[in-house]
C-alpha atoms as a PDB file:
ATOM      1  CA  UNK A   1     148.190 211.245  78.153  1.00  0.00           C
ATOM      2  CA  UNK A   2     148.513 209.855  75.046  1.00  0.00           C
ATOM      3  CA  UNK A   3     146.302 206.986  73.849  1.00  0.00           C
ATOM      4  CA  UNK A   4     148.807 203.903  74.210  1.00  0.00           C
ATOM      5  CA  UNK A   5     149.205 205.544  78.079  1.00  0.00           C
ATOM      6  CA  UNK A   6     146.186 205.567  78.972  1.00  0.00           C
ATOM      7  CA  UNK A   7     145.709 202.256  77.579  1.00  0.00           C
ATOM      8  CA  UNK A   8     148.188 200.654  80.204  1.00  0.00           C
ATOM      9  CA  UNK A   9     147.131 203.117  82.984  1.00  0.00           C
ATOM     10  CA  UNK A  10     143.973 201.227  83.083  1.00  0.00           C
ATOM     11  CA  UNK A  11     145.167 197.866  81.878  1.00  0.00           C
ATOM     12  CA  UNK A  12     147.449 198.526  85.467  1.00  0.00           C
ATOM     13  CA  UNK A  13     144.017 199.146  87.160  1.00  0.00           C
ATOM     14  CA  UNK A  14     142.849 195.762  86.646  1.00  0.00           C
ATOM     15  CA  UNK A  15     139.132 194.455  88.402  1.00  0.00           C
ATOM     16  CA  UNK A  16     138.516 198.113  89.730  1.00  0.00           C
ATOM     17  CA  UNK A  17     134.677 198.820  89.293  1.00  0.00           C
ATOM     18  CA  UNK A  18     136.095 202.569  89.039  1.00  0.00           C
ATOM     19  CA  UNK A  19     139.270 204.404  88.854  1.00  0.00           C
ATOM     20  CA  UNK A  20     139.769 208.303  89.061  1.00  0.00           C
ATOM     21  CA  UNK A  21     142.937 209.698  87.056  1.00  0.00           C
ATOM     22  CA  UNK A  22     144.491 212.428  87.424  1.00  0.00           C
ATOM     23  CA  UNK A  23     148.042 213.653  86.215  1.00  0.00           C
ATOM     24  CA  UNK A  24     149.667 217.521  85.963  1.00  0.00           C
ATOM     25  CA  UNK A  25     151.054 217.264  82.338  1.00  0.00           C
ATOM     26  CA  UNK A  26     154.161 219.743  80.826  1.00  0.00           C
ATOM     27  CA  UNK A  27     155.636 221.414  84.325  1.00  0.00           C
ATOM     28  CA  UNK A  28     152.099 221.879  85.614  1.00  0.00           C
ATOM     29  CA  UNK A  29     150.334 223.828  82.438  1.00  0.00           C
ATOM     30  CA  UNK A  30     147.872 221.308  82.517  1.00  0.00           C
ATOM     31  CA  UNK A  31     145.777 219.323  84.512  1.00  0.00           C
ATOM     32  CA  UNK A  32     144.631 215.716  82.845  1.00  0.00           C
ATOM     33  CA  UNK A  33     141.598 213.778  84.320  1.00  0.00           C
ATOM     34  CA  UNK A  34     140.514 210.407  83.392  1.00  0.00           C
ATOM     35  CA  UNK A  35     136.954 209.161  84.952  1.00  0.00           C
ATOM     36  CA  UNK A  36     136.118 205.468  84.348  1.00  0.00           C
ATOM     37  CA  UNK A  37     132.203 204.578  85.541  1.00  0.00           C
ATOM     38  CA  UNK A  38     131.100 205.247  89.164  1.00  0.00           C
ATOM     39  CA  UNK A  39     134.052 206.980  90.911  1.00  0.00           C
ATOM     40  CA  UNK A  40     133.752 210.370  90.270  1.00  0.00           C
ATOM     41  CA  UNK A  41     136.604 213.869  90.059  1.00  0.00           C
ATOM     42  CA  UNK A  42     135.528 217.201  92.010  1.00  0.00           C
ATOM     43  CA  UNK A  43     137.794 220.122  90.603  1.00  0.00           C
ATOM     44  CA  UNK A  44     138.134 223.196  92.578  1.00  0.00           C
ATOM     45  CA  UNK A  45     138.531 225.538  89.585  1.00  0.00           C
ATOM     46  CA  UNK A  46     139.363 229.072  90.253  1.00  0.00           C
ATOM     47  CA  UNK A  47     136.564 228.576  93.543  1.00  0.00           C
ATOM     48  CA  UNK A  48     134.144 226.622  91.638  1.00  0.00           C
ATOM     49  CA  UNK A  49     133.707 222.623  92.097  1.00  0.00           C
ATOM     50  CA  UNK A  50     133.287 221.030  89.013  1.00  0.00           C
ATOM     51  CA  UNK A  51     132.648 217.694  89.312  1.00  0.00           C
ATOM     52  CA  UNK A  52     133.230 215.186  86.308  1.00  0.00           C
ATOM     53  CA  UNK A  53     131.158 212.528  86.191  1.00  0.00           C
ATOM     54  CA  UNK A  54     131.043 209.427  84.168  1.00  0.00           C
ATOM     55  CA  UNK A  55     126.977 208.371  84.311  1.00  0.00           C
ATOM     56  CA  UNK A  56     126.655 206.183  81.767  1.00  0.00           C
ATOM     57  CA  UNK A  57     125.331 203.386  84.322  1.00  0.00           C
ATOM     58  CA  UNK A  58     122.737 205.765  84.983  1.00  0.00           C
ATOM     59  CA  UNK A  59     121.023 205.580  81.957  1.00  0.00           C
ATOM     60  CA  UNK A  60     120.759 201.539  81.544  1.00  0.00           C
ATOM     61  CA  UNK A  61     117.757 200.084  80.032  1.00  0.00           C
ATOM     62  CA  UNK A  62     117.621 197.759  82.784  1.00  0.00           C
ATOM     63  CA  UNK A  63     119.752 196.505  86.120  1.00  0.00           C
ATOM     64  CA  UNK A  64     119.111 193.013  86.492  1.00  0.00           C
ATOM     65  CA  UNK A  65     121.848 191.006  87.101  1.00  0.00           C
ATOM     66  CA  UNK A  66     122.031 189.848  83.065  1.00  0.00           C
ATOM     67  CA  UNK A  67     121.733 193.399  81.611  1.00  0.00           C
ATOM     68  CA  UNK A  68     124.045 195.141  83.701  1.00  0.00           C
ATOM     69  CA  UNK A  69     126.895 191.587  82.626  1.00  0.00           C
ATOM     70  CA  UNK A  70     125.866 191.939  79.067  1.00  0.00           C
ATOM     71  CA  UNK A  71     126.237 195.912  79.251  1.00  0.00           C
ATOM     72  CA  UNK A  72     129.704 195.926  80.842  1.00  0.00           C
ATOM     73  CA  UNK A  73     132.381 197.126  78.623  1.00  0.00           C
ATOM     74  CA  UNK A  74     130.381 197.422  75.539  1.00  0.00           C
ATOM     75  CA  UNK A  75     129.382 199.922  73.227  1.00  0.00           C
ATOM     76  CA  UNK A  76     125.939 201.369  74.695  1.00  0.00           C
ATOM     77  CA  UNK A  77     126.820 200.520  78.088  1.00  0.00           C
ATOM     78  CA  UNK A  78     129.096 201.573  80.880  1.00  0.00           C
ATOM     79  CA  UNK A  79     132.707 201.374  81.081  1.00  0.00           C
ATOM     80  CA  UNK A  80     135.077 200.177  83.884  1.00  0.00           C
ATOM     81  CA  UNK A  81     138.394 199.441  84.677  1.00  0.00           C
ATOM     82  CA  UNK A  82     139.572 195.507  83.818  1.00  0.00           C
ATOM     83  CA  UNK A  83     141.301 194.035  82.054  1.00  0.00           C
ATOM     84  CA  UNK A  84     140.254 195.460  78.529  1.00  0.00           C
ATOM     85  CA  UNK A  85     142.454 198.011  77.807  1.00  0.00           C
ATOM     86  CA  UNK A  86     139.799 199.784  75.330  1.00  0.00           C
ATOM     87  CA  UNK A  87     138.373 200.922  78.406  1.00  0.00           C
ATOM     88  CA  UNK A  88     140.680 203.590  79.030  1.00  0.00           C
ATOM     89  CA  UNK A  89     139.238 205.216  75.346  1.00  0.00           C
ATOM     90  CA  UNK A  90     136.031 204.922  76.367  1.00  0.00           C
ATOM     91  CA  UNK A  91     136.696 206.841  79.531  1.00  0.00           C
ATOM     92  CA  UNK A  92     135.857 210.561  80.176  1.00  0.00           C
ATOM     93  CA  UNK A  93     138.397 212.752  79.587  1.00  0.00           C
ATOM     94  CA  UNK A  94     139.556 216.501  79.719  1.00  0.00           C
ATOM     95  CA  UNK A  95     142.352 218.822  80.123  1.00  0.00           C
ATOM     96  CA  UNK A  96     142.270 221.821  82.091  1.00  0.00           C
ATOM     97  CA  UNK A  97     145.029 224.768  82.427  1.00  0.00           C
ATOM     98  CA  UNK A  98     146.695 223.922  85.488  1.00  0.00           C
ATOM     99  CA  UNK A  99     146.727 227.735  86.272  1.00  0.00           C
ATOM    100  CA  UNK A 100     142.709 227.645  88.022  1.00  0.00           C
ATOM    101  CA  UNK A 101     142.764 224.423  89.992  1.00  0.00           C
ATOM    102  CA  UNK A 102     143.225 224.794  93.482  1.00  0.00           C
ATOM    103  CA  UNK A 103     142.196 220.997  94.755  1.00  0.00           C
ATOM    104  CA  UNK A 104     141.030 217.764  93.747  1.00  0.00           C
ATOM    105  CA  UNK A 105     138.926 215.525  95.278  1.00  0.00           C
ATOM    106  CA  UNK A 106     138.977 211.856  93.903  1.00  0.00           C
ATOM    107  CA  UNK A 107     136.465 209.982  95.069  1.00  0.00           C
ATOM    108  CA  UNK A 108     135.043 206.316  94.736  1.00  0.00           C
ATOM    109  CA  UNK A 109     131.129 205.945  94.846  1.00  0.00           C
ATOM    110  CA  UNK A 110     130.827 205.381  98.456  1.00  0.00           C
ATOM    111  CA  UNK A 111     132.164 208.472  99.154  1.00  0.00           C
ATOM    112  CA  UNK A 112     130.454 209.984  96.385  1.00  0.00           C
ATOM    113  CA  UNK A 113     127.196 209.226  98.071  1.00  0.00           C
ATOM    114  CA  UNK A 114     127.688 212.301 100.525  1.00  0.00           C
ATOM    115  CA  UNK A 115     126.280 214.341  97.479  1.00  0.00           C
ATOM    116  CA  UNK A 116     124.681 212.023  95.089  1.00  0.00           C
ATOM    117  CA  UNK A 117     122.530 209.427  97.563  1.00  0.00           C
ATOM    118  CA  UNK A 118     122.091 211.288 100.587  1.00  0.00           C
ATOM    119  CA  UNK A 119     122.172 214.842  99.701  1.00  0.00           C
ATOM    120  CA  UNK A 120     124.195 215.764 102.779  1.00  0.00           C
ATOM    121  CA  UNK A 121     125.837 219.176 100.894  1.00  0.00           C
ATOM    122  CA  UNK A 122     126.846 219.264  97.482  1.00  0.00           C
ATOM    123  CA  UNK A 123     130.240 219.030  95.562  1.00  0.00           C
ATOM    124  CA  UNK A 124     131.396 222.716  97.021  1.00  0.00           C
ATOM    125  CA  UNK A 125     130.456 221.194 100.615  1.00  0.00           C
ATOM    126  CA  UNK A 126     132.055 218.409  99.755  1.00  0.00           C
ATOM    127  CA  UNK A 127     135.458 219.710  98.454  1.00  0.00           C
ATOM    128  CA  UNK A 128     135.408 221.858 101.857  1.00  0.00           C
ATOM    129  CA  UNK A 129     134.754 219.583 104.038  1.00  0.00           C
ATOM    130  CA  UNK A 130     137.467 216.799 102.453  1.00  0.00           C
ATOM    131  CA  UNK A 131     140.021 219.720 102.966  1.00  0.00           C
ATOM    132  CA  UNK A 132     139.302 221.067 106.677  1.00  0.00           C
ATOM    133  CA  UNK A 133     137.773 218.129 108.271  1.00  0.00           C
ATOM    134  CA  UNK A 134     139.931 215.334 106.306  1.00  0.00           C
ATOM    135  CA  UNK A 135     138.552 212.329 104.217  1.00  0.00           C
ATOM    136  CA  UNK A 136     137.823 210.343 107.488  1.00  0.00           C
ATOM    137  CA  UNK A 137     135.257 213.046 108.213  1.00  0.00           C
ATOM    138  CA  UNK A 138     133.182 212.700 104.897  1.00  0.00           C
ATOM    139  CA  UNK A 139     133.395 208.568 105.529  1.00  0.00           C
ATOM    140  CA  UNK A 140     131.677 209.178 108.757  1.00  0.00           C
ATOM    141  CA  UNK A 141     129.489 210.875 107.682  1.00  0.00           C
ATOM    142  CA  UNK A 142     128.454 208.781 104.774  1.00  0.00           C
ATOM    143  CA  UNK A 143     128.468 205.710 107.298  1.00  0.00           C
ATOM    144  CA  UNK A 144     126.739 207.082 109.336  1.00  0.00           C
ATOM    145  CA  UNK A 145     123.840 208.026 106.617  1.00  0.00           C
ATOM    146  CA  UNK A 146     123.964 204.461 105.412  1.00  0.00           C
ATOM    147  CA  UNK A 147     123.351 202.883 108.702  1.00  0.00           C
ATOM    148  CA  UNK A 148     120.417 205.853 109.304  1.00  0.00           C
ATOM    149  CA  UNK A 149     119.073 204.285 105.742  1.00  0.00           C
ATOM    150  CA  UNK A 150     119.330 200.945 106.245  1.00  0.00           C
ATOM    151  CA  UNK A 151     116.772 201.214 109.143  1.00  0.00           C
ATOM    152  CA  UNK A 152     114.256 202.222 106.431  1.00  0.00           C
ATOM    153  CA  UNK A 153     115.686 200.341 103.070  1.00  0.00           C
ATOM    154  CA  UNK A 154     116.886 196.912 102.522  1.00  0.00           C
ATOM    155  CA  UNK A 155     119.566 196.286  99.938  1.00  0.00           C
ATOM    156  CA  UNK A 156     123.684 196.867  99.984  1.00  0.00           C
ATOM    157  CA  UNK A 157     124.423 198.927 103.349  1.00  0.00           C
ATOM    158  CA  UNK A 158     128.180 200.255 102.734  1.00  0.00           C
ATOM    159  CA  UNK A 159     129.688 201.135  99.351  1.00  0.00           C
ATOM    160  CA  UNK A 160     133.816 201.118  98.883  1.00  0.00           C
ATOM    161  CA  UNK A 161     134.248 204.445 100.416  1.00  0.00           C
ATOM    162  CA  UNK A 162     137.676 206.402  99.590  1.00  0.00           C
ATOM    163  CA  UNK A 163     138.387 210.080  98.757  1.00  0.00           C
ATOM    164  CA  UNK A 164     141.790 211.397  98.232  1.00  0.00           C
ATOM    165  CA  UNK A 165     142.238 215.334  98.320  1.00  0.00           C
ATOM    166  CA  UNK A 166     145.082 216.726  96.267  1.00  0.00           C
ATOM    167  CA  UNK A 167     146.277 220.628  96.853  1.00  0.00           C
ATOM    168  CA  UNK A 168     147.901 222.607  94.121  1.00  0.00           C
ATOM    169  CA  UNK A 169     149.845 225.034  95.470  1.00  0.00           C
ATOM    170  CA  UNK A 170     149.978 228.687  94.708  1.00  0.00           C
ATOM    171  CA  UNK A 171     153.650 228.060  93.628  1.00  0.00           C
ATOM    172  CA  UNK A 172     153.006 225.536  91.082  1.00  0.00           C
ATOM    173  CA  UNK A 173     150.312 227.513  89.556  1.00  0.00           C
ATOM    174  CA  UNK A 174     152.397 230.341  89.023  1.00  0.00           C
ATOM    175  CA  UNK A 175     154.749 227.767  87.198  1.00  0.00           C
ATOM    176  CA  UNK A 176     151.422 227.304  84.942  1.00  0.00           C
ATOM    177  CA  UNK A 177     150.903 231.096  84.679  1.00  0.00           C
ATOM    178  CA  UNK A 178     154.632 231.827  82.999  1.00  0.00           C
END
């Protein structure tokens, strides 16, 4: 996508802590992702997940209430979806040939903790599971992790929990392939 698009993509996406993009480009040669703070991508490409990440709240100095305001949308910090258009530049990024992805999973951080909190299989598991067992499945299970956690931890139970799986079919990547 060109800047000024992705610009009003996220300006579209407005008061979203994170937003997953993803968009086949020129009759399917290319596969565009856009990853905007905590809601990460998983790629099956040519039978390997690749998840893209944006981690940037990871690495924080601090997350009290003031430095993670202050950090927000800044240079240094993290980056999410509001209304600040300059966002959408600060977001990660990439273009694949269409031609090697098979699926997508997009996936907001509540689902995301299947992998990245609770360790219950990783992004491969993940993608597979999403695809045979549906996204209700991996929700379940992720709810039903939390509520084993919160028995030992205090803090936020439940997360926003949604994963969408996309197929690209075998058709469309021969499109790519020409």
């Amino acid at each position: 996508m060109a800047s000024h698009r992705r610009a009003a993509c996220v300006q579209r996406l407005v008061q979203r802590s994170a937003r997953d993009i993803a968009s086949w480009g020129a009759w399917a040669l290319t596969l565009e992702y856009l990853v905007l703070a905590d809601g990460p991508i998983v790629l099956d490409v040519a039978g390997e997940a690749r998840p893209i990440i944006d981690d940037r709240i990871d690495h924080l100095p601090g997350y009290t209430f003031e430095v993670v305001r202050d950090l927000r949308n800044q240079p240094g910090g993290f980056w999410v979806a509001s209304t600040k258009p300059e966002a959408a530049h600060e977001a990660v990024h990439g273009v694949l040939p269409a031609a090697g992805v098979r699926r997508a999973v997009l996936l907001t951080d509540g689902a995301s903790r299947y992998v990245d909190r609770f360790g219950l299989g990783d992004w491969a598991d993940l993608l597979d599971l999403v695809e045979h067992a549906g996204p209700m499945e991996l929700l379940r299970r992720v709810r039903a992790a939390e509520a084993a956690e919160a028995r030992r931890r205090r803090g936020k139970l439940h997360d926003d929990a949604t994963a969408v799986l996309l197929r690209f079919s075998s058709s469309s990547r021969s499109l790519a392939e020409q």
